[in-house]
Protein backbone atom coordinates (compact mmCIF):
# COMPACT_ATOMS: atom_id res chain seq x y z
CA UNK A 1 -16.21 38.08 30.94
CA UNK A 2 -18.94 40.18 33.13
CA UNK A 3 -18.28 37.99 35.82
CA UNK A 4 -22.00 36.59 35.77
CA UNK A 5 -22.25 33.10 35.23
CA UNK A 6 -23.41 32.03 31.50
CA UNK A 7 -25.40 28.97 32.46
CA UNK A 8 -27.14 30.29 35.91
CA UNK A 9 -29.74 27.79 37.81
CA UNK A 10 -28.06 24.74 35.83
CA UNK A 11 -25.26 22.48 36.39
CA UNK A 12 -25.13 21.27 32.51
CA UNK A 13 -26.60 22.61 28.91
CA UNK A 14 -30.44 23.11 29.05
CA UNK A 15 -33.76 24.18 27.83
CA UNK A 16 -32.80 27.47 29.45
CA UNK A 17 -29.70 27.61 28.23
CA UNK A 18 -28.33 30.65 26.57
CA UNK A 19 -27.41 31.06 22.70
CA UNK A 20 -23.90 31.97 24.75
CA UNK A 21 -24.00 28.71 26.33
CA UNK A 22 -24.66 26.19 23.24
CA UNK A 23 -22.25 27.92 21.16
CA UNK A 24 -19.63 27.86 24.27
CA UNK A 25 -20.51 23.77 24.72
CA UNK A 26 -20.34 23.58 20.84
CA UNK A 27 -17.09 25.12 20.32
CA UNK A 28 -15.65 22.93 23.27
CA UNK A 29 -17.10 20.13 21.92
CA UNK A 30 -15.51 20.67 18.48
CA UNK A 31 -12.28 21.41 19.93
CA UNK A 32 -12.42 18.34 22.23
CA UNK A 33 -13.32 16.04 19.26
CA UNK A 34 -11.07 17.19 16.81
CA UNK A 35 -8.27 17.01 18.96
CA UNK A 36 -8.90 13.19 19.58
CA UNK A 37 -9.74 12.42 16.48
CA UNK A 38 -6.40 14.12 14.89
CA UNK A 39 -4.56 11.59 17.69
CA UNK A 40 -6.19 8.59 16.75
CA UNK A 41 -5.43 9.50 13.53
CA UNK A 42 -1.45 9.94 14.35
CA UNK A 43 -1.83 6.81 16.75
CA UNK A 44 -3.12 4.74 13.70
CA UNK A 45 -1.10 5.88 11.28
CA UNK A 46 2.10 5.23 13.66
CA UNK A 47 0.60 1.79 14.14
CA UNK A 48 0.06 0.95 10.69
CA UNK A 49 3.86 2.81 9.75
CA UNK A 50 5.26 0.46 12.63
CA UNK A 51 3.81 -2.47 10.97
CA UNK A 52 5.06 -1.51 7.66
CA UNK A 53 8.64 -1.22 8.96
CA UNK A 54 8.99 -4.31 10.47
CA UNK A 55 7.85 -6.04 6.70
CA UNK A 56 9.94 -6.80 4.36
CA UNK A 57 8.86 -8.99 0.94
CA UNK A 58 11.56 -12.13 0.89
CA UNK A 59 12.37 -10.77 -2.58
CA UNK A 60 16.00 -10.43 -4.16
CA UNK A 61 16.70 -9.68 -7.79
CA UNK A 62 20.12 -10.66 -8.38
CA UNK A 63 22.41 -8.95 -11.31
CA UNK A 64 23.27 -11.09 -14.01
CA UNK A 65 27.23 -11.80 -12.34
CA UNK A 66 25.82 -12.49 -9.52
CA UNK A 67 23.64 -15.11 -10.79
CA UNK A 68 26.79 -16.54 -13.02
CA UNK A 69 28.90 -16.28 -9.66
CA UNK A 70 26.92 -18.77 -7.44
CA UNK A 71 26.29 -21.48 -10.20
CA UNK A 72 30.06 -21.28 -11.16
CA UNK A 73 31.23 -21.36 -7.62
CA UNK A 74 28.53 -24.01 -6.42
CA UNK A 75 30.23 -26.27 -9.73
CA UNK A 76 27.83 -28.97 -10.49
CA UNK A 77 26.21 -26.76 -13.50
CA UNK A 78 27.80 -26.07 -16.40
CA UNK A 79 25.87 -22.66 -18.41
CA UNK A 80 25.42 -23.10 -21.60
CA UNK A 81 23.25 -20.40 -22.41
CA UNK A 82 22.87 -17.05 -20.30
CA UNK A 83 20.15 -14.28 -21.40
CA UNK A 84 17.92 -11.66 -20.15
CA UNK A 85 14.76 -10.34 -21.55
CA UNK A 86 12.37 -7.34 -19.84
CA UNK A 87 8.81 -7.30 -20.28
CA UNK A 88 5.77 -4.70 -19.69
CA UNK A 89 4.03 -4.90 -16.50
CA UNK A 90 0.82 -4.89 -18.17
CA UNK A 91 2.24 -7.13 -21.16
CA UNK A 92 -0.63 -10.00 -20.67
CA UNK A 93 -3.48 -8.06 -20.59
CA UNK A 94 -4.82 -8.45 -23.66
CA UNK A 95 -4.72 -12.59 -22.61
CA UNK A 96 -7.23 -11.52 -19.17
CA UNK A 97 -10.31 -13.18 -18.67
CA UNK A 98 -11.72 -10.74 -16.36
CA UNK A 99 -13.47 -7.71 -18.89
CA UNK A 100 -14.41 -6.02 -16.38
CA UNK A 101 -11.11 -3.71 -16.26
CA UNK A 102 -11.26 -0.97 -18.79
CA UNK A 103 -8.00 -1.28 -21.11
CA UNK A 104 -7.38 2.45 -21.28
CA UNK A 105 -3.97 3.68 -18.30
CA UNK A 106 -6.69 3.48 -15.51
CA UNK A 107 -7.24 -0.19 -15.75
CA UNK A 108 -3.24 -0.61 -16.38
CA UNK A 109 -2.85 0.16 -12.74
CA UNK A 110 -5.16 -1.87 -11.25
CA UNK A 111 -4.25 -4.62 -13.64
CA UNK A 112 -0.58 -4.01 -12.66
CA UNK A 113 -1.40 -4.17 -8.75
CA UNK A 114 -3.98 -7.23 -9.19
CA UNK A 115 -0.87 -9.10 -10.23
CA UNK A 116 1.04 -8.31 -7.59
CA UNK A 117 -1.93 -8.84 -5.57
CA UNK A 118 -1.72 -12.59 -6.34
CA UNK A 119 1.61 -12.98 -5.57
CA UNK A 120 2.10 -10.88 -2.20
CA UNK A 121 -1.24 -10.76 -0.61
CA UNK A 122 -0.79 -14.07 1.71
CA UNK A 123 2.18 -13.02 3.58
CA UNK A 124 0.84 -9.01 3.90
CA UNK A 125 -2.65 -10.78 5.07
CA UNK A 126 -0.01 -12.43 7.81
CA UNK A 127 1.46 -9.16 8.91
CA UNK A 128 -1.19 -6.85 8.56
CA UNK A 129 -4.16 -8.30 8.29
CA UNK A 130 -6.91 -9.40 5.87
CA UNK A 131 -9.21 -6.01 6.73
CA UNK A 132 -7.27 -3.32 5.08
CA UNK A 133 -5.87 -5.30 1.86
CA UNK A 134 -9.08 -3.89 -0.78
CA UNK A 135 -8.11 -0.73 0.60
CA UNK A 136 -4.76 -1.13 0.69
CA UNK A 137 -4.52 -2.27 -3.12
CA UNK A 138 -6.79 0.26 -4.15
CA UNK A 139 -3.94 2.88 -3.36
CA UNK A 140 -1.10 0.30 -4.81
CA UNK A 141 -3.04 0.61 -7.82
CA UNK A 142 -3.74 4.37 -8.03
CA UNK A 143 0.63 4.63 -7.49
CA UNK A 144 1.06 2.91 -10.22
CA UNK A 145 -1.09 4.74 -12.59
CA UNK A 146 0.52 7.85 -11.48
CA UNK A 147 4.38 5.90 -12.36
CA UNK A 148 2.65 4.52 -15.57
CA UNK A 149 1.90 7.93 -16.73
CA UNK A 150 5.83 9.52 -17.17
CA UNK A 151 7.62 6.16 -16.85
CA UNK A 152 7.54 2.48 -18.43
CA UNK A 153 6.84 -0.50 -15.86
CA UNK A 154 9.26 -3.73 -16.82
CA UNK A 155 9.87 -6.80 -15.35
CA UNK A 156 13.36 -8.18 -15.83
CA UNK A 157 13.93 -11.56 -16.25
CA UNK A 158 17.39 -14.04 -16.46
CA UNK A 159 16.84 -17.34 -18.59
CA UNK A 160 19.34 -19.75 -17.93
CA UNK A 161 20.15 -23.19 -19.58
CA UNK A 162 22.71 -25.62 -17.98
CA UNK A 163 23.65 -29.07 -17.95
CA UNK A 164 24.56 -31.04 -14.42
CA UNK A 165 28.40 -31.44 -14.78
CA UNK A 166 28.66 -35.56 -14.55
């Protein structure tokens, strides 16, 4: 501001240095680090979002006609029996092994997303790899405590019992 250099007799911070001059190197510093680290941060996160929107889980619930539709029109079943039935999402956990997960709504989640855990984790591991899948569950699992809390989870399920036509 004077016009007389801050860090006089030195090309970089030193013993000599001013107060002036640390604070002016530490406030650069911050400003310089922050900045990068708040684009990495972006630059991961549009990595990781990129990832996520090129994955989709091979998974297709069909309505109940549209289940009928493609056995009738296929034609080599005959249904004799057609039903549906919902149950909880945490309707076998009273049958778990594994104590360790408290049976109050916190362990429902994590219950709830170790099941799903089972099922999806092999082709997520394939697509996004095995590093971020504890982490990633984790949050699955804290989601569905929050959904668990004002709404009731339910799997839907279509029994069907047919004969081959002869």
């Amino acid at each position: 501001e004077s016009g007389v250099p801050l860090n006089k007799g030195n090309i970089h911070i030193a013993k000599t240095s001013s107060h002036n001059v640390l604070k002016t190197y530490s406030d650069h510093f911050e400003k310089d680090c922050t900045l990068f680290l708040r684009s990495r941060s972006q630059e991961m996160g549009k990595v990781e979002e990129a990832k996520l929107d090129r994955f989709n889980l091979p998974f297709y619930a069909p309505t109940i006609e549209e289940a009928k539709a493609v056995i009738q029109t296929e034609g080599t079943f005959n249904i004799h029996r057609f039903e549906t039935f919902e149950a909880d999402w945490d309707c076998n956990m009273d049958d778990m092994s594994n104590r360790e997960i408290s049976f109050e709504k916190p362990g429902r989640g994590k219950y709830v997303a170790m099941s799903i855990r089972v099922v999806a984790e092999s082709m997520l591991v394939g697509h996004c790899g095995e590093e971020i899948m504890d982490d990633l569950f984790e949050r699955f699992s804290n989601k569905i405590e929050e959904y668990l809390e004002d709404e009731e989870g339910k799997y839907s399920f279509i029994t069907i019992s047919m004969t081959k036509n002869v």
